[in-house]
C-alpha atoms as a PDB file:
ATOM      1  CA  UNK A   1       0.000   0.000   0.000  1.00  0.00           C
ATOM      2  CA  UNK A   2       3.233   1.938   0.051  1.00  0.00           C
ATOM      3  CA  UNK A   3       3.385   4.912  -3.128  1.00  0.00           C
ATOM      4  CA  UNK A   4       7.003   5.336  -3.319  1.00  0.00           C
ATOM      5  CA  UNK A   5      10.154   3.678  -2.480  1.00  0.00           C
ATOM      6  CA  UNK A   6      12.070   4.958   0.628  1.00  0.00           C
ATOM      7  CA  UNK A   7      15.214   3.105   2.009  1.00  0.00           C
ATOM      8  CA  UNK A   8      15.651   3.360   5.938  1.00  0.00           C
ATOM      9  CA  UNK A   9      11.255   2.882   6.971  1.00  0.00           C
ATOM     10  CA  UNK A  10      10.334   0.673   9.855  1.00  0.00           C
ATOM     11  CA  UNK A  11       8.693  -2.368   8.946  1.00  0.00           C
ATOM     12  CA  UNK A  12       5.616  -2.519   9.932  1.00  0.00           C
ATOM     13  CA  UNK A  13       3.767  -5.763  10.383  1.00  0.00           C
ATOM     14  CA  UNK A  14       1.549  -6.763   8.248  1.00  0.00           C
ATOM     15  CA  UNK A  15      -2.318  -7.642   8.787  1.00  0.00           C
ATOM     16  CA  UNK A  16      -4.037  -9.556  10.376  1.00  0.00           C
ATOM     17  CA  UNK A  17      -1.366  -8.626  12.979  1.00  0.00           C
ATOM     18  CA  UNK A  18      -0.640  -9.350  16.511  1.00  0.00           C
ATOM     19  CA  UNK A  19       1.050  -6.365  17.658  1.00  0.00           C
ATOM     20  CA  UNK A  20       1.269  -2.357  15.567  1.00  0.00           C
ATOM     21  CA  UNK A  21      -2.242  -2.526  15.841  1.00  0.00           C
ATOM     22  CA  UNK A  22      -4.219   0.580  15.039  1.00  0.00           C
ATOM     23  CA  UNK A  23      -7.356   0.712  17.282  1.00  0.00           C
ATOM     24  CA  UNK A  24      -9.980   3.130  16.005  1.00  0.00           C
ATOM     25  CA  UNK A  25     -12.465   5.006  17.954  1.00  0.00           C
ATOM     26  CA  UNK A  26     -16.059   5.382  15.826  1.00  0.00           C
ATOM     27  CA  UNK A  27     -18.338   7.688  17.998  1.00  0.00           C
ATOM     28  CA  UNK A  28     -20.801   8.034  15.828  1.00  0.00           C
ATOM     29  CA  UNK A  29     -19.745   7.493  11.967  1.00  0.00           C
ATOM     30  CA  UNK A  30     -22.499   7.046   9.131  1.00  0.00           C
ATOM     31  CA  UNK A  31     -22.314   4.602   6.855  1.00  0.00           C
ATOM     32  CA  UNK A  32     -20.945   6.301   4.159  1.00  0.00           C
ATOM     33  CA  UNK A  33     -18.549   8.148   6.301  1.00  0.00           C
ATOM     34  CA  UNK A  34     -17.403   4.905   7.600  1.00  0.00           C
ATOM     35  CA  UNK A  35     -17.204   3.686   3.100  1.00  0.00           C
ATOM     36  CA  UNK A  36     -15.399   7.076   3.036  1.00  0.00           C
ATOM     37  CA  UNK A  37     -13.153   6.415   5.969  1.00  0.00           C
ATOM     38  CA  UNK A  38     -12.156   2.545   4.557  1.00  0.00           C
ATOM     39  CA  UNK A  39     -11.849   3.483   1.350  1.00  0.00           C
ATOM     40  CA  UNK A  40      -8.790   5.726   2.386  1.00  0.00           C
ATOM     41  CA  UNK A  41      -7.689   4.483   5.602  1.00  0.00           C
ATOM     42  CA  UNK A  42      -8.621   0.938   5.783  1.00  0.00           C
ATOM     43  CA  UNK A  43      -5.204  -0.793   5.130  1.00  0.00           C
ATOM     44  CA  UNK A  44      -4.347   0.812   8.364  1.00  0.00           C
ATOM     45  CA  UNK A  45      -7.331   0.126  10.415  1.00  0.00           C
ATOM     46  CA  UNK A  46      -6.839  -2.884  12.915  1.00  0.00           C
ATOM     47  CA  UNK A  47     -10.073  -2.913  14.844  1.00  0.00           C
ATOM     48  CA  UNK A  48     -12.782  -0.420  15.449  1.00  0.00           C
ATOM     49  CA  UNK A  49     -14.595   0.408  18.956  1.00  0.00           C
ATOM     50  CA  UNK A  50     -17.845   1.548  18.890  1.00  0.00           C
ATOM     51  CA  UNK A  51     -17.318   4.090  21.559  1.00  0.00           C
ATOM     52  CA  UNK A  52     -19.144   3.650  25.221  1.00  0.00           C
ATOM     53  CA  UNK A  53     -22.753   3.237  24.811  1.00  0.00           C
ATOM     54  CA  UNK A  54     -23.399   4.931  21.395  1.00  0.00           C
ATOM     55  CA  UNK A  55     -24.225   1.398  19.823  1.00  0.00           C
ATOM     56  CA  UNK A  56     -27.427   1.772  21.902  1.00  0.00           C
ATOM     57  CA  UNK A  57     -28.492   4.904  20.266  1.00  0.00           C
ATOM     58  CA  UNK A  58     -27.093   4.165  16.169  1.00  0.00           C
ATOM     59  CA  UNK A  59     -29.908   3.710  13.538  1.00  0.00           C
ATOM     60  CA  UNK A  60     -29.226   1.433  11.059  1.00  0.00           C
ATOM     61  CA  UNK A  61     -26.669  -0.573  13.288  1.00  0.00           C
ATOM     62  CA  UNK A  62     -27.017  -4.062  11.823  1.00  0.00           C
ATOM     63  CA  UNK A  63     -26.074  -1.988   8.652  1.00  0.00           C
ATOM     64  CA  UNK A  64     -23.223  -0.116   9.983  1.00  0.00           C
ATOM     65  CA  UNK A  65     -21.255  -3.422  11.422  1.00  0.00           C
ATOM     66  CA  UNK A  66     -21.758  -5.121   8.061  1.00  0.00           C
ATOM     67  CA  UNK A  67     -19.640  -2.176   6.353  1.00  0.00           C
ATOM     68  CA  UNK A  68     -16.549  -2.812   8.604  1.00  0.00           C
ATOM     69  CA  UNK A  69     -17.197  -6.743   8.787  1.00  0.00           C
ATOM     70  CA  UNK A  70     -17.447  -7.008   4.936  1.00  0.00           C
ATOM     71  CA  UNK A  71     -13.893  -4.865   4.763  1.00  0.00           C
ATOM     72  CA  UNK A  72     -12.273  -7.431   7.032  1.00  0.00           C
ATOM     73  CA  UNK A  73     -12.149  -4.880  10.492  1.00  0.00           C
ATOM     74  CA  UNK A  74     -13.130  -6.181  13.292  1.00  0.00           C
ATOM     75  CA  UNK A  75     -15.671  -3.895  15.737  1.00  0.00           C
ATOM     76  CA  UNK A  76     -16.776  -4.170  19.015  1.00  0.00           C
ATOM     77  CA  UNK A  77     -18.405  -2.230  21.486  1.00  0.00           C
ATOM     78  CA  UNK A  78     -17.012  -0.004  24.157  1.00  0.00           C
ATOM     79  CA  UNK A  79     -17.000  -1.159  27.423  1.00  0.00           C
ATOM     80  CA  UNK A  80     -19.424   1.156  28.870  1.00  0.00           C
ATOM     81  CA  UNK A  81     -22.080  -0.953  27.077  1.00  0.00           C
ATOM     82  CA  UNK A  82     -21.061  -3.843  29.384  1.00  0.00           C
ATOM     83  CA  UNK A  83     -21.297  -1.932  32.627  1.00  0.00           C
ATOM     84  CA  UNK A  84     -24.509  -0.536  31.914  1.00  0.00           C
ATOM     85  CA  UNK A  85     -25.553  -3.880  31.225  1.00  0.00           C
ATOM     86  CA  UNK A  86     -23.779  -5.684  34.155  1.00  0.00           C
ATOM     87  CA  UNK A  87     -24.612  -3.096  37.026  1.00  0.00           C
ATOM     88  CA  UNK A  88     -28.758  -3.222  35.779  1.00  0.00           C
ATOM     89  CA  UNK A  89     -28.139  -7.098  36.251  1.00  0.00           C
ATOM     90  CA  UNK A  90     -28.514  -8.406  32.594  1.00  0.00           C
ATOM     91  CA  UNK A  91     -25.206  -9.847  31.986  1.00  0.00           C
ATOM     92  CA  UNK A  92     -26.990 -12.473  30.299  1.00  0.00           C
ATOM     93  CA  UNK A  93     -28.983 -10.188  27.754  1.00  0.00           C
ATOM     94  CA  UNK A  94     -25.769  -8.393  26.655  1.00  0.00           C
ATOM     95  CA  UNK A  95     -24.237 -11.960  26.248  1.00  0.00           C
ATOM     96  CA  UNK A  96     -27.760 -12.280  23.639  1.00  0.00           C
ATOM     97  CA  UNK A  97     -26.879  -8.916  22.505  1.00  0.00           C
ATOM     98  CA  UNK A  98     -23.147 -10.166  21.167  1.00  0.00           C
ATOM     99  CA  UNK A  99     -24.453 -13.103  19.703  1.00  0.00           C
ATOM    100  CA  UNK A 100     -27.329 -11.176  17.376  1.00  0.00           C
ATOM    101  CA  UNK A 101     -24.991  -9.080  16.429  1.00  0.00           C
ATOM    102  CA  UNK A 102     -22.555 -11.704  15.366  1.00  0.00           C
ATOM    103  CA  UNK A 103     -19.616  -9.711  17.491  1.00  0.00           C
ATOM    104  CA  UNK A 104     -16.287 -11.376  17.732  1.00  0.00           C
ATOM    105  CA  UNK A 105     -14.806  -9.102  20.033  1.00  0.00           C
ATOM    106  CA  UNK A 106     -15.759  -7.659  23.515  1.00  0.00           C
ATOM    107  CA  UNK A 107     -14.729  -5.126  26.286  1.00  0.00           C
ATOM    108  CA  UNK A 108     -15.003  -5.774  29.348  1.00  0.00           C
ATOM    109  CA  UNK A 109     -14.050  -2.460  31.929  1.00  0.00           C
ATOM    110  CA  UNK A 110     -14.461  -1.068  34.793  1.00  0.00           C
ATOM    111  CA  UNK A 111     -14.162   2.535  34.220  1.00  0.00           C
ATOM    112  CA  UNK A 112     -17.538   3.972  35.486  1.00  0.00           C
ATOM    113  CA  UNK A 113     -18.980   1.195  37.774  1.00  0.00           C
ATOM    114  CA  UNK A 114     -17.197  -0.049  40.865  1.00  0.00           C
ATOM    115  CA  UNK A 115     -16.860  -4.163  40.185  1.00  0.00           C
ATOM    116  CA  UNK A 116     -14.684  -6.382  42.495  1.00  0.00           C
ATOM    117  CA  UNK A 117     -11.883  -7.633  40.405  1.00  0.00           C
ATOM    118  CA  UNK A 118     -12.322 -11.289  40.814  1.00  0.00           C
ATOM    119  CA  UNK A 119     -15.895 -10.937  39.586  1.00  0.00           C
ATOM    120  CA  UNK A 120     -14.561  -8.736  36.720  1.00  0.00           C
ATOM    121  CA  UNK A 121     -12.098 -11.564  35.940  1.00  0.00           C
ATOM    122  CA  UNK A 122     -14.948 -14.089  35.818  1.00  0.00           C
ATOM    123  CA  UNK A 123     -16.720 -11.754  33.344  1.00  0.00           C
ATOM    124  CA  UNK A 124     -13.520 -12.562  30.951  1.00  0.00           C
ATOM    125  CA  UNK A 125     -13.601 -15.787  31.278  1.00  0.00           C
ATOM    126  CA  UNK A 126     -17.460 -16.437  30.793  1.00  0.00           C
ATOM    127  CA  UNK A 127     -17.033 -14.211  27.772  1.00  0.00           C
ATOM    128  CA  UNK A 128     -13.786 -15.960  26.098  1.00  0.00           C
ATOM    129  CA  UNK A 129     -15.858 -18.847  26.006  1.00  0.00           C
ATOM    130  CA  UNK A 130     -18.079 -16.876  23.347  1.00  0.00           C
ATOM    131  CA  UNK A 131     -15.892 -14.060  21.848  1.00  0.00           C
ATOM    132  CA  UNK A 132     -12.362 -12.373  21.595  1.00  0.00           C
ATOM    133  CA  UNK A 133     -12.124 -10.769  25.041  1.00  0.00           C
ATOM    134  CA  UNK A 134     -10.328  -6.950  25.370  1.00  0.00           C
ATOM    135  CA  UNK A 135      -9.972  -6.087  28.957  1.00  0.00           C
ATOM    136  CA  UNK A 136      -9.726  -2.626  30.259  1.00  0.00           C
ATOM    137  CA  UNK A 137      -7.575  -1.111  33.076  1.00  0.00           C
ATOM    138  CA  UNK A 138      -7.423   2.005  34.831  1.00  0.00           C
ATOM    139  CA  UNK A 139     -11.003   4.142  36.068  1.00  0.00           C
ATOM    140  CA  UNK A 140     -12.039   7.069  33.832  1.00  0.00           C
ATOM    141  CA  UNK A 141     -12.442   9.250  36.979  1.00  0.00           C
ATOM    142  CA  UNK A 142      -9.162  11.400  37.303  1.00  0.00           C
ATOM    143  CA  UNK A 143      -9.214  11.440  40.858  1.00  0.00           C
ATOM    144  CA  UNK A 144      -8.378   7.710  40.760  1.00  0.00           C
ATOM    145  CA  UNK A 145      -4.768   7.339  40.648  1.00  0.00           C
ATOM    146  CA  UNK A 146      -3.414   3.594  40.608  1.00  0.00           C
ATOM    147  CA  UNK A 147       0.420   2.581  42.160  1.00  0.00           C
ATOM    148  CA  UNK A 148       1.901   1.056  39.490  1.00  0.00           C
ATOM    149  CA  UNK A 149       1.872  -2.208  41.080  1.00  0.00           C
ATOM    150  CA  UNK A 150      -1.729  -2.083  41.561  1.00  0.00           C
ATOM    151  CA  UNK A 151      -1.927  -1.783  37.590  1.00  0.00           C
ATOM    152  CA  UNK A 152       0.446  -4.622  36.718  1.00  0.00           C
ATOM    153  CA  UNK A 153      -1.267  -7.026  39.392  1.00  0.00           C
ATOM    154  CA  UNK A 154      -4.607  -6.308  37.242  1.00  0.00           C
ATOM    155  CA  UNK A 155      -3.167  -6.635  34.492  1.00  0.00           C
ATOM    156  CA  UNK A 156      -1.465  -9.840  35.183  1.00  0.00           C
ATOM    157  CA  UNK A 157      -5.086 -11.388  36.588  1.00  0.00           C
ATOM    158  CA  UNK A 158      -6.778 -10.177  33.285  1.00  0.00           C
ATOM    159  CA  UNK A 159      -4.297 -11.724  31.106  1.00  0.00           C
ATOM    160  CA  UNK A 160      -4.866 -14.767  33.025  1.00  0.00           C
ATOM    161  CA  UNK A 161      -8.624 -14.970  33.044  1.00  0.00           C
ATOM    162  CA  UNK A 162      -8.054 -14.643  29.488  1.00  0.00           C
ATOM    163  CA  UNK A 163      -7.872 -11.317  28.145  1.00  0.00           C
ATOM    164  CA  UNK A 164      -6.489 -11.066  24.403  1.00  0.00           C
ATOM    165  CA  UNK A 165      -5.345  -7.857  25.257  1.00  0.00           C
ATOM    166  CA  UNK A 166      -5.447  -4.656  27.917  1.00  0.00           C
ATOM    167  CA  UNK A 167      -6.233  -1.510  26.900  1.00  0.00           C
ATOM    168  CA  UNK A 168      -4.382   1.303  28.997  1.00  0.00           C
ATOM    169  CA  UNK A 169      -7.112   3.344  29.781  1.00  0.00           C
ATOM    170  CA  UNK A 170      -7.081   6.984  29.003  1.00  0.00           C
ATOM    171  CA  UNK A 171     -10.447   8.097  28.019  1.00  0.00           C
ATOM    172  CA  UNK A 172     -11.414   9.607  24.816  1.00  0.00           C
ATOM    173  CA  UNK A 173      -9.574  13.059  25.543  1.00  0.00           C
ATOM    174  CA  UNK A 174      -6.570  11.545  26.835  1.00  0.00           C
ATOM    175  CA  UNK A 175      -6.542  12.929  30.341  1.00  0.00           C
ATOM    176  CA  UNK A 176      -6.919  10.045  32.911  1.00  0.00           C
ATOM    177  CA  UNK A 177      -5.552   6.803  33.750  1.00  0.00           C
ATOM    178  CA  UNK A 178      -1.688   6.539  31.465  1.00  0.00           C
ATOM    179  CA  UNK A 179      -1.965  10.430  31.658  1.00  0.00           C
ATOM    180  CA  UNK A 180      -2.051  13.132  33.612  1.00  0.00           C
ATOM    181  CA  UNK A 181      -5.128  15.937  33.249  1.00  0.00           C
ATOM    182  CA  UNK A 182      -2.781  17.697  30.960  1.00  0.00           C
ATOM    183  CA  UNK A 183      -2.599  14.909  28.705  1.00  0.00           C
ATOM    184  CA  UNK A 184       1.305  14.351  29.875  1.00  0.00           C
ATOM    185  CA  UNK A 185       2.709  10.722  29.520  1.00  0.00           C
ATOM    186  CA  UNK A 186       3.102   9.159  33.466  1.00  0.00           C
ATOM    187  CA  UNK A 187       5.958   7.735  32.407  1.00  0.00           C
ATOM    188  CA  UNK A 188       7.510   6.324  35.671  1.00  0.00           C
ATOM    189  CA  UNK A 189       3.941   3.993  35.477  1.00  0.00           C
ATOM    190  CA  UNK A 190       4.852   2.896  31.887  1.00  0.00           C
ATOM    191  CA  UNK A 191       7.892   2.031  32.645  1.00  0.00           C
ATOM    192  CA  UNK A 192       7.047  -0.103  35.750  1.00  0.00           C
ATOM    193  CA  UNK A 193       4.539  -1.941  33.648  1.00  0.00           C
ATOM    194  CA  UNK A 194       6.550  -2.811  31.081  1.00  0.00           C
ATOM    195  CA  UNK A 195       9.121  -4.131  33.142  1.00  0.00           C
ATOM    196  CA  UNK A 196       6.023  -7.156  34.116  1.00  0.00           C
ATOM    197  CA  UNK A 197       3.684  -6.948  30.860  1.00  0.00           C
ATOM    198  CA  UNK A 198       5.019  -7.897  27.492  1.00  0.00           C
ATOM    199  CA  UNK A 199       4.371  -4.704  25.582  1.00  0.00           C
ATOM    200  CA  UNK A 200       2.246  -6.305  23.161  1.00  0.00           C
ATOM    201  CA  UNK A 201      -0.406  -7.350  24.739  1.00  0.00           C
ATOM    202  CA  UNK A 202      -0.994  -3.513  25.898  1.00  0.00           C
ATOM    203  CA  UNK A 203      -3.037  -0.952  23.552  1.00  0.00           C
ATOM    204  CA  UNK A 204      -2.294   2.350  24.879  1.00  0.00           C
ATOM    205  CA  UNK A 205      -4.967   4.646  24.370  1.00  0.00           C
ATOM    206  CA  UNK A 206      -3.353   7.646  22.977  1.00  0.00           C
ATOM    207  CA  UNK A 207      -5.866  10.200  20.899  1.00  0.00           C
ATOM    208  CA  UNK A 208      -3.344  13.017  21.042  1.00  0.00           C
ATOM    209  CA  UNK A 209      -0.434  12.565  18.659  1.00  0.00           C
ATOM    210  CA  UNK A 210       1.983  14.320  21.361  1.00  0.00           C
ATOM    211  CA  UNK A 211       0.680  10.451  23.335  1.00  0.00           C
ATOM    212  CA  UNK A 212       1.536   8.527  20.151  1.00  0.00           C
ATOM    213  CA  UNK A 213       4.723   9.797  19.563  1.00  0.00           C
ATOM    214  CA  UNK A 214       5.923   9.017  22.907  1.00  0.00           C
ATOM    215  CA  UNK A 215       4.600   5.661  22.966  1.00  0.00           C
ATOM    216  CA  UNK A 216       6.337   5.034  18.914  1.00  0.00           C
ATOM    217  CA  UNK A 217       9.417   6.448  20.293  1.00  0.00           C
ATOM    218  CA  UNK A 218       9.637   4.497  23.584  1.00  0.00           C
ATOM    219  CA  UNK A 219       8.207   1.040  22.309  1.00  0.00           C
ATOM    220  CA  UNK A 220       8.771   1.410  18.105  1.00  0.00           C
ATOM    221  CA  UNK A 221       7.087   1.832  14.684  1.00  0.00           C
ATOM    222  CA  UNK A 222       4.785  -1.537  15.920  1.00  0.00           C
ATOM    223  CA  UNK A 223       3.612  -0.362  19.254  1.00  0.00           C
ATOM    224  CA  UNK A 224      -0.317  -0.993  19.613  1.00  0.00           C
ATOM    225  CA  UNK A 225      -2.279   2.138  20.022  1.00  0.00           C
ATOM    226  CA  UNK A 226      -6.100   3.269  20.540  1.00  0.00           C
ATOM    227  CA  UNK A 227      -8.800   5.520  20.365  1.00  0.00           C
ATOM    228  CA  UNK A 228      -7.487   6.677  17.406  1.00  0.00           C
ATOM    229  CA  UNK A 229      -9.721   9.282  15.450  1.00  0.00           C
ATOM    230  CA  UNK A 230     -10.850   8.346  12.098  1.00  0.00           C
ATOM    231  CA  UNK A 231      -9.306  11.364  10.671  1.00  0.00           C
ATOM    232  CA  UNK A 232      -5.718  10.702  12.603  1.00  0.00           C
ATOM    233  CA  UNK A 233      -4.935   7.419  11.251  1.00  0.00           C
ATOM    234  CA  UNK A 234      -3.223   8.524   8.108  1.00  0.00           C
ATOM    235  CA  UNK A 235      -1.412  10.772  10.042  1.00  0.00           C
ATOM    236  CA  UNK A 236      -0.545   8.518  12.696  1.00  0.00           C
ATOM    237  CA  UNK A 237       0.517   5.824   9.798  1.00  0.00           C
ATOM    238  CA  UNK A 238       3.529   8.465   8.775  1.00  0.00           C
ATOM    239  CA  UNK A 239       4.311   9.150  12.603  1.00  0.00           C
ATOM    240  CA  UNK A 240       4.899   5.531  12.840  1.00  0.00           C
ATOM    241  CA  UNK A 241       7.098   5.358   9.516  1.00  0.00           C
ATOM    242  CA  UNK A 242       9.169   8.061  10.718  1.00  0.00           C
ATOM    243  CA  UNK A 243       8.037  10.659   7.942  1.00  0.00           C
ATOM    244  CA  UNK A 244       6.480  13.278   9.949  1.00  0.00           C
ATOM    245  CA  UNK A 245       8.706  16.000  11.513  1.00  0.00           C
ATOM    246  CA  UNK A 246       7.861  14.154  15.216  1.00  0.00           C
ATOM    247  CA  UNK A 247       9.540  11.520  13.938  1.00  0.00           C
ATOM    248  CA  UNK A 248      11.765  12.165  11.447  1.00  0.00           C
ATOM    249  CA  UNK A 249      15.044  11.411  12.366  1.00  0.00           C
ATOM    250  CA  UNK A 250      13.895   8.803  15.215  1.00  0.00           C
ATOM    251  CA  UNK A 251      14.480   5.882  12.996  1.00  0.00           C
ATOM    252  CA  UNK A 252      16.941   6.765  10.615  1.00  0.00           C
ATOM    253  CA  UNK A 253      19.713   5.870  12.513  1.00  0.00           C
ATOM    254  CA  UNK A 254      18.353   2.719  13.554  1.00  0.00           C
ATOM    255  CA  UNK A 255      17.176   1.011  10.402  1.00  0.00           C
END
């Protein structure tokens, strides 16, 4: 999918990949925005969350998941759909709700309820019996700072119940969780993570491209990153290639 030849790119792995994976947040596309969206972007377009709860509200939704399942994207929906589900006690009906809608992937998160971890680790592994589970860690309320520790030892019980992979959480604006309110990298907390959690089984939410760049530039060209915006992935595509200015001369010397 590559215009031009240029000696000295990263190589980027090639889909349906493992790890580089481009994680797209959809918070409301139409269908033709979405044909729009694949019809430029696709190629670089791992999997697609529909964010939080707006699955609940989309016309035409049955419509809408065929588009991205007939390009080959997987789509799922946020994790807020399972809490609202879970805390009103219908665990079951949103397990019906994944099977009519012939999902292959779901999130299950804690952000917005409270949910005793083991329980939220037997929620993974009732679900990996049925789909692709993506776990989420870290609370979307800013005033809830975890040690380090405290993330890897949730992280480590996820993977275990059967996660596919953890999502970092960071919200859609990239202010909790990974980050400080100013969007700043806590990067004492990466680092401690990634000293216990193979970096590949970690999507970093990172919808600012000051985020991504730190996480291509700590981790590499393949890192696995989400909540992307549709209109960023192109740009985040060259970020990762080392040909935009952020970038530039990151990977020269290392190719």
């Amino acid at each position: 999918m590559l215009n031009f030849s240029l000696k000295n790119v990263p190589l980027r792995t090639l889909k349906p990949r493992d790890h580089g994976l481009t994680m797209v947040m959809d918070k409301g596309l139409s269908i033709r925005e979405i044909e729009n969206l694949l019809e430029v972007a696709g190629p670089h377009i791992d999997i697609v969350k529909l964010g939080w709860t707006t699955s609940y509200v989309t016309p035409n939704l049955d419509t809408k998941l065929k588009v991205y399942q007939d390009a080959g994207i997987p789509v799922y929906f946020g994790g807020t759909l399972f809490e609202a589900f879970v805390i009103r006690n219908q665990f079951e009906d949103y397990q019906r709700v994944l099977d009519k809608y012939g999902m292959n992937y779901a999130e299950v998160s804690d952000g917005s309820i409270e949910i005793p971890h083991d329980e939220k680790c037997n929620y993974i592994r009732k679900l990996s019996e049925q789909v692709t589970v993506i776990s989420e860690v870290g609370s979307k309320d800013a005033q809830k700072i975890f040690a380090p520790y405290k993330w890897i030892k949730l992280m480590k019980a996820e993977l275990e119940a059967g996660s596919w992979k953890l999502i970092a959480e960071s919200r859609e604006g990239g202010n909790v969780g990974i980050y400080r309110e100013s969007g700043e990298v806590r990067e004492g907390l990466i680092d401690e993570i990634l000293t216990e959690i193979p970096k590949d089984k970690i999507i970093w939410e990172a919808p600012q491209k000051d985020q991504q760049v730190w996480f291509i530039k700590l981790i590499g060209a393949n890192v696995n990153l989400g909540n992307i915006a549709p209109a960023e992935v192109i740009p985040l595509e060259t970020i990762r290639l080392g040909l935009r200015g952020d970038t530039f001369n990151h990977f020269l010397n290392s190719i």
